[in-house]
Protein backbone atom coordinates (compact mmCIF):
# COMPACT_ATOMS: atom_id res chain seq x y z
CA UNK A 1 -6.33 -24.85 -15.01
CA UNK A 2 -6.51 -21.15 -14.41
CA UNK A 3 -4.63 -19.30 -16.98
CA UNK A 4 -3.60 -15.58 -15.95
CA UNK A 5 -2.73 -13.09 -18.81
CA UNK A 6 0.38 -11.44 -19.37
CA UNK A 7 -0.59 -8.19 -21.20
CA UNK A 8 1.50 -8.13 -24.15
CA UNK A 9 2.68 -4.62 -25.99
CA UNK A 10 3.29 -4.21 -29.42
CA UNK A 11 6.63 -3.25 -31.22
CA UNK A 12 7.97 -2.31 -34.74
CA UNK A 13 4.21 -1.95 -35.73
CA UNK A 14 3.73 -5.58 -35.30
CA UNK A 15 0.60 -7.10 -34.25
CA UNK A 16 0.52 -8.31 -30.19
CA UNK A 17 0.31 -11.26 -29.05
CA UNK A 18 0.17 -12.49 -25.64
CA UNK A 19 1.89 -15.00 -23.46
CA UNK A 20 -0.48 -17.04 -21.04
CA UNK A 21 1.22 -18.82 -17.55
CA UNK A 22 -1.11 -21.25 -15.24
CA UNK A 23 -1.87 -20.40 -11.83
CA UNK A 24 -2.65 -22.11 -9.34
CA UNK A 25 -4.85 -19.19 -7.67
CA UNK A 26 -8.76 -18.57 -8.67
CA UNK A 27 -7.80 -14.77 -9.46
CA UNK A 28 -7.40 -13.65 -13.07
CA UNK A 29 -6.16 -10.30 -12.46
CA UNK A 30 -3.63 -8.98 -15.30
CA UNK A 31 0.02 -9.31 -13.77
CA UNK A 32 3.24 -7.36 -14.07
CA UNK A 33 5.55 -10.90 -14.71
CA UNK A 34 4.81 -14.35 -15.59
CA UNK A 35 7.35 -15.39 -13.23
CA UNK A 36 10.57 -13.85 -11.52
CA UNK A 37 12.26 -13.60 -15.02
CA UNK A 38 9.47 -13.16 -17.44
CA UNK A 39 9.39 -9.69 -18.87
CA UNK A 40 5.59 -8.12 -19.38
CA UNK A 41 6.87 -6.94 -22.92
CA UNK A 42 6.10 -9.76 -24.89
CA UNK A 43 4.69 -9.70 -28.21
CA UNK A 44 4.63 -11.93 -31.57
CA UNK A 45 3.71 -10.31 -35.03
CA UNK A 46 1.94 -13.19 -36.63
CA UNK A 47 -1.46 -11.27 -37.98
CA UNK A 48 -2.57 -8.65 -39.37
CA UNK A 49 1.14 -8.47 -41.06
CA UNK A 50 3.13 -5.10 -42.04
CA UNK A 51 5.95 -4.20 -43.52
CA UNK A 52 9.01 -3.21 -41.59
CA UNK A 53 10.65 -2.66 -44.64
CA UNK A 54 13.14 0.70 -45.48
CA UNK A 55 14.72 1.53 -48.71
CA UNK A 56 17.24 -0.70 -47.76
CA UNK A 57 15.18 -3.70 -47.34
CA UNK A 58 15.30 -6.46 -49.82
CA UNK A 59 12.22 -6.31 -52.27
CA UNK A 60 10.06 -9.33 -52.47
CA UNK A 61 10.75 -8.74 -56.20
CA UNK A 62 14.29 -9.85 -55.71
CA UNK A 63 13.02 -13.32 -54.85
CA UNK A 64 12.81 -13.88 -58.40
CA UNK A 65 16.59 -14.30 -58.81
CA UNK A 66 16.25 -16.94 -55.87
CA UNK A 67 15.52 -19.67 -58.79
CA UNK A 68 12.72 -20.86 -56.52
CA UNK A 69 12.36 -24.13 -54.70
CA UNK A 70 15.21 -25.70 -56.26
CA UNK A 71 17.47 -22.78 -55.32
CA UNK A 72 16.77 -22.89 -51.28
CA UNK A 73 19.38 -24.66 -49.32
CA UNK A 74 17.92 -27.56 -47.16
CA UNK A 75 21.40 -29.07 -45.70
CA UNK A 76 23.29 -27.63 -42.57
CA UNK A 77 26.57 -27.38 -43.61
CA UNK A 78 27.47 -26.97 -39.58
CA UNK A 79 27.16 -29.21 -36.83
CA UNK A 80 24.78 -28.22 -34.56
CA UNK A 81 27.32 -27.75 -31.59
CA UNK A 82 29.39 -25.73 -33.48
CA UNK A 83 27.14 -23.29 -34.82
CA UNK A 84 28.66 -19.15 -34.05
CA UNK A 85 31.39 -21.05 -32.51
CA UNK A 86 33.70 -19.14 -34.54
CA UNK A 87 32.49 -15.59 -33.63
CA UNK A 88 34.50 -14.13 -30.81
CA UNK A 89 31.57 -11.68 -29.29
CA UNK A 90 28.16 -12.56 -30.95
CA UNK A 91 26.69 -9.71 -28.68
CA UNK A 92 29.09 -7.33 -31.21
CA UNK A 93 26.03 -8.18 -34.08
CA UNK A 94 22.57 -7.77 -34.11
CA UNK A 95 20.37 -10.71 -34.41
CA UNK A 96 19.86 -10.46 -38.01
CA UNK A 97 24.14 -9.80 -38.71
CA UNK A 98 24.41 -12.69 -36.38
CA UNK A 99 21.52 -15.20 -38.23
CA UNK A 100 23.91 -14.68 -41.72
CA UNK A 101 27.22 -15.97 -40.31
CA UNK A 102 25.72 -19.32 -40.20
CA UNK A 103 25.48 -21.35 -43.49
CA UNK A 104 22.79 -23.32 -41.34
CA UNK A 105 20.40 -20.75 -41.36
CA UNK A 106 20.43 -19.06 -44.68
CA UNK A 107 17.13 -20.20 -46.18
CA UNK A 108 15.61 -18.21 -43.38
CA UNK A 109 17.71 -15.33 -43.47
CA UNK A 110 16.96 -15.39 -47.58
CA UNK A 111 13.62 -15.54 -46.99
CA UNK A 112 13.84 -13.33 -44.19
CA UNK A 113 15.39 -10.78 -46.53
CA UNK A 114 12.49 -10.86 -48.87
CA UNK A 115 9.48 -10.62 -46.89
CA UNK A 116 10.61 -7.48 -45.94
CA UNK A 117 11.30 -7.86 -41.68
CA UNK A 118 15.36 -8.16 -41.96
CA UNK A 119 15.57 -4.53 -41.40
CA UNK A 120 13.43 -3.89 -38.13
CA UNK A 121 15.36 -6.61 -36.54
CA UNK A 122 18.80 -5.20 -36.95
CA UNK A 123 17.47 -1.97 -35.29
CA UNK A 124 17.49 -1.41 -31.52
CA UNK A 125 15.47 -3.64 -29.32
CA UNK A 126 15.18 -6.44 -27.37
CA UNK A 127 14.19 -9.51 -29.21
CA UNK A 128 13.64 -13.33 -29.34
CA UNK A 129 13.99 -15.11 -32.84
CA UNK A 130 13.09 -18.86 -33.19
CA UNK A 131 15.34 -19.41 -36.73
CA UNK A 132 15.00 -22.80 -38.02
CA UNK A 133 17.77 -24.58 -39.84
CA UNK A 134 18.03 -25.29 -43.56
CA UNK A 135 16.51 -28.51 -43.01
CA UNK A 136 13.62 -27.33 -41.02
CA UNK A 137 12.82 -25.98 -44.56
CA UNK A 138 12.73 -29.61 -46.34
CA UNK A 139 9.53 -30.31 -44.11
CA UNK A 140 8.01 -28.17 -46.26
CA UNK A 141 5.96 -28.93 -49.36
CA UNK A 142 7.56 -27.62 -52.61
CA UNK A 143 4.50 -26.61 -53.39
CA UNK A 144 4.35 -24.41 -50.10
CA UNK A 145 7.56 -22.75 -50.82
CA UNK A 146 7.12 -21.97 -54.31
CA UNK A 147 3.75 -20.41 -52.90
CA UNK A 148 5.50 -18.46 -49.88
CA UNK A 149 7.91 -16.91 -53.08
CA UNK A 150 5.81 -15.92 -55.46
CA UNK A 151 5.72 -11.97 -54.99
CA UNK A 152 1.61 -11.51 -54.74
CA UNK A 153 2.60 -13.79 -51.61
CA UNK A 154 4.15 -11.14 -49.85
CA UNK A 155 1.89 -10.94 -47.31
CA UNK A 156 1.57 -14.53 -46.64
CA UNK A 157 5.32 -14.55 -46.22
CA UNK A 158 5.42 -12.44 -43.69
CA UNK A 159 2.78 -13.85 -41.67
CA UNK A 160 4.34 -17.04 -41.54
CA UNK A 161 7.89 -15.70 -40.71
CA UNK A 162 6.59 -13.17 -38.09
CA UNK A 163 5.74 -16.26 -36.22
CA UNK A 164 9.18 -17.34 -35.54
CA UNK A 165 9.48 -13.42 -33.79
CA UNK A 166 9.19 -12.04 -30.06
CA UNK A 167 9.41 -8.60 -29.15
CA UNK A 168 11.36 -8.84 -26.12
CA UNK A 169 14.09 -11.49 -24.84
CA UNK A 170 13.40 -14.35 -23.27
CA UNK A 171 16.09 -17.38 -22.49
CA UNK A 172 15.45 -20.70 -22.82
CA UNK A 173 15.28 -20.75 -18.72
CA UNK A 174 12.44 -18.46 -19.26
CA UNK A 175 10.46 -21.04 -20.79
CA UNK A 176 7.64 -23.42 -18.91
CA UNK A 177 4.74 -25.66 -19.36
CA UNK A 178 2.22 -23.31 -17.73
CA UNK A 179 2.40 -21.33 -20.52
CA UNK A 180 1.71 -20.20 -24.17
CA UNK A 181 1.90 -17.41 -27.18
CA UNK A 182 -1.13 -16.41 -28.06
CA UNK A 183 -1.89 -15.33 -31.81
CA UNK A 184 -4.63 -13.67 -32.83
CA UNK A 185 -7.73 -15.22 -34.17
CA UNK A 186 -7.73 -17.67 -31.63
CA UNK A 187 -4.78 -19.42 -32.62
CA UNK A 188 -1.81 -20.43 -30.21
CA UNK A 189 1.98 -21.60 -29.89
CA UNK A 190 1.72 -24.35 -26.84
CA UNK A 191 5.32 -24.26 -25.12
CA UNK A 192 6.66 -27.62 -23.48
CA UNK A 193 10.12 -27.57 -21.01
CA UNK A 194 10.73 -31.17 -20.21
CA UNK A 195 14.32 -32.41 -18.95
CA UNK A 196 16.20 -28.79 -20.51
CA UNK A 197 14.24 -30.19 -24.12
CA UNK A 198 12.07 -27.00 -25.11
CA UNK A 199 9.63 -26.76 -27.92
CA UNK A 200 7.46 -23.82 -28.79
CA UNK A 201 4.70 -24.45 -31.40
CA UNK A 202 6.08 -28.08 -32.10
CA UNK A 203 9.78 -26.86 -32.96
CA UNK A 204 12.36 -28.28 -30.68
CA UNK A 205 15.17 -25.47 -29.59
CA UNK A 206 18.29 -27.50 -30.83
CA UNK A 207 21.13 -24.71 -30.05
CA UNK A 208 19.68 -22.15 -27.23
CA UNK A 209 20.73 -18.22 -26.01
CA UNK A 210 23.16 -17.30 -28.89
CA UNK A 211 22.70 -13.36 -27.44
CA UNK A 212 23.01 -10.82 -29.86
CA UNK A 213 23.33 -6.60 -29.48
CA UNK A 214 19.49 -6.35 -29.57
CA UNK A 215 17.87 -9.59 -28.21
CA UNK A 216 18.60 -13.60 -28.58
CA UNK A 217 18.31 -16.64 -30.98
CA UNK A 218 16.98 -19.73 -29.82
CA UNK A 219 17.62 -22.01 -33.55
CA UNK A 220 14.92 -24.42 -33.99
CA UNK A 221 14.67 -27.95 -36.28
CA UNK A 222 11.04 -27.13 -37.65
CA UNK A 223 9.05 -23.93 -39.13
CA UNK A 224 6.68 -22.71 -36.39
CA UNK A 225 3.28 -22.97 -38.17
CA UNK A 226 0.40 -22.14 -35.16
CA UNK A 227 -2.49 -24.35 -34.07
CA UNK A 228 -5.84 -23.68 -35.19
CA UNK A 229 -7.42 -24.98 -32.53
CA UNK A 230 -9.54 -22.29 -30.66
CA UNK A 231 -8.04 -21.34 -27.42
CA UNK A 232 -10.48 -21.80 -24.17
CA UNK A 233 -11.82 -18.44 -23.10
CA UNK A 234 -14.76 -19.70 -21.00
CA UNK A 235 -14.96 -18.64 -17.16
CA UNK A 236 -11.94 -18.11 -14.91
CA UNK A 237 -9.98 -17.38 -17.85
């Protein structure tokens, strides 16, 4: 399979990342769209993590008064279906106002808060955020979590949440199987569309498009943790 390169752009500082689409052609010329809809301005912050953070940001310090493990949420208080149901205009909010009106989301949004990249997601922009439920959380080891909160984990934190981030909007229609986010350090999110069922890096979209001011939420029922299988780079790719 032929896979022909999207050249991705970085925003907020973030590190790029690339999306890659199958064709069916033996030419591996860089392209302006991955398909009619696809927008060229597609990046991931995953490596190589910074902070976004302002003044107004939520210290990583502040994570201390989180209790911990035993202090995350890891129920969804919502039903699925009914999630921003209640808000008249969610394009009035940006993504990050709009990810803290649902009780389903709030161990994301706390932990969100205190890696430091709330703030450059409630500025202007277009985005995509994959925010996994409360639940998606419980897959995790408590050991993991108490890890990813310790404050000398900052870093860490970041990198794992900056997964779940695209810097441009893309609609669930947007998504195919000919393609896939590339990370850095040869490491990957594969993307499967099957019957209107998306996944992207093993995390099934569960409520899709909820559009925001400055981009879209696709919420998710697992954290997005990237393959480290290496990616093939070998001829015609």
């Amino acid at each position: 399979m032929i896979m022909k390169k999207i050249k991705a752009l970085a925003a907020m500082a973030l590190a790029s990342a690339t999306f890659y689409s199958c064709a069916t052609s033996d030419t591996t010329t860089d392209t302006t769209a991955m398909d009619d809809t696809m927008t060229t301005d597609t990046s991931i912050a995953m490596d190589e993590p910074t902070d976004m953070a302002t003044d107004e940001t939520v210290s990583i310090n502040e994570t201390q008064t989180m209790g911990g493990y035993a202090d995350l949420d890891f129920e969804d208080a919502v039903p699925y279906d009914e999630m921003f149901t209640d808000i008249a205009n969610t394009e009035s909010q940006d993504i990050m106002s709009l990810a803290r009106t649902s009780p389903n989301l709030s161990t994301f949004v706390r932990l969100m808060d205190a890696s430091g990249l709330s703030q450059g997601l409630m500025q202007d922009g277009e985005y995509t955020l994959f925010a996994p439920t409360n639940k998606a959380f419980a897959e995790l080891s408590q050991e993991q979590l108490n890890m990813l909160l310790q404050p000398e984990n900052k870093a860490k934190l970041s990198e794992v949440l900056q997964v779940h981030v695209l810097a441009s909007e893309v609609a669930a229609n947007q998504f195919n199987n000919s393609q896939r986010i590339s990370l850095s350090n040869n490491r990957y999110l594969p993307i499967s569309s099957e019957n209107n069922l998306i996944t992207v890096g093993g995390a099934t979209v569960i409520v899709p498009n909820v559009e925001a001011s400055n981009g879209i939420i696709h919420v998710v029922d697992r954290v997005i943790i990237p393959s480290e299988a290496p990616m093939d780079n070998g001829p015609g790719r």
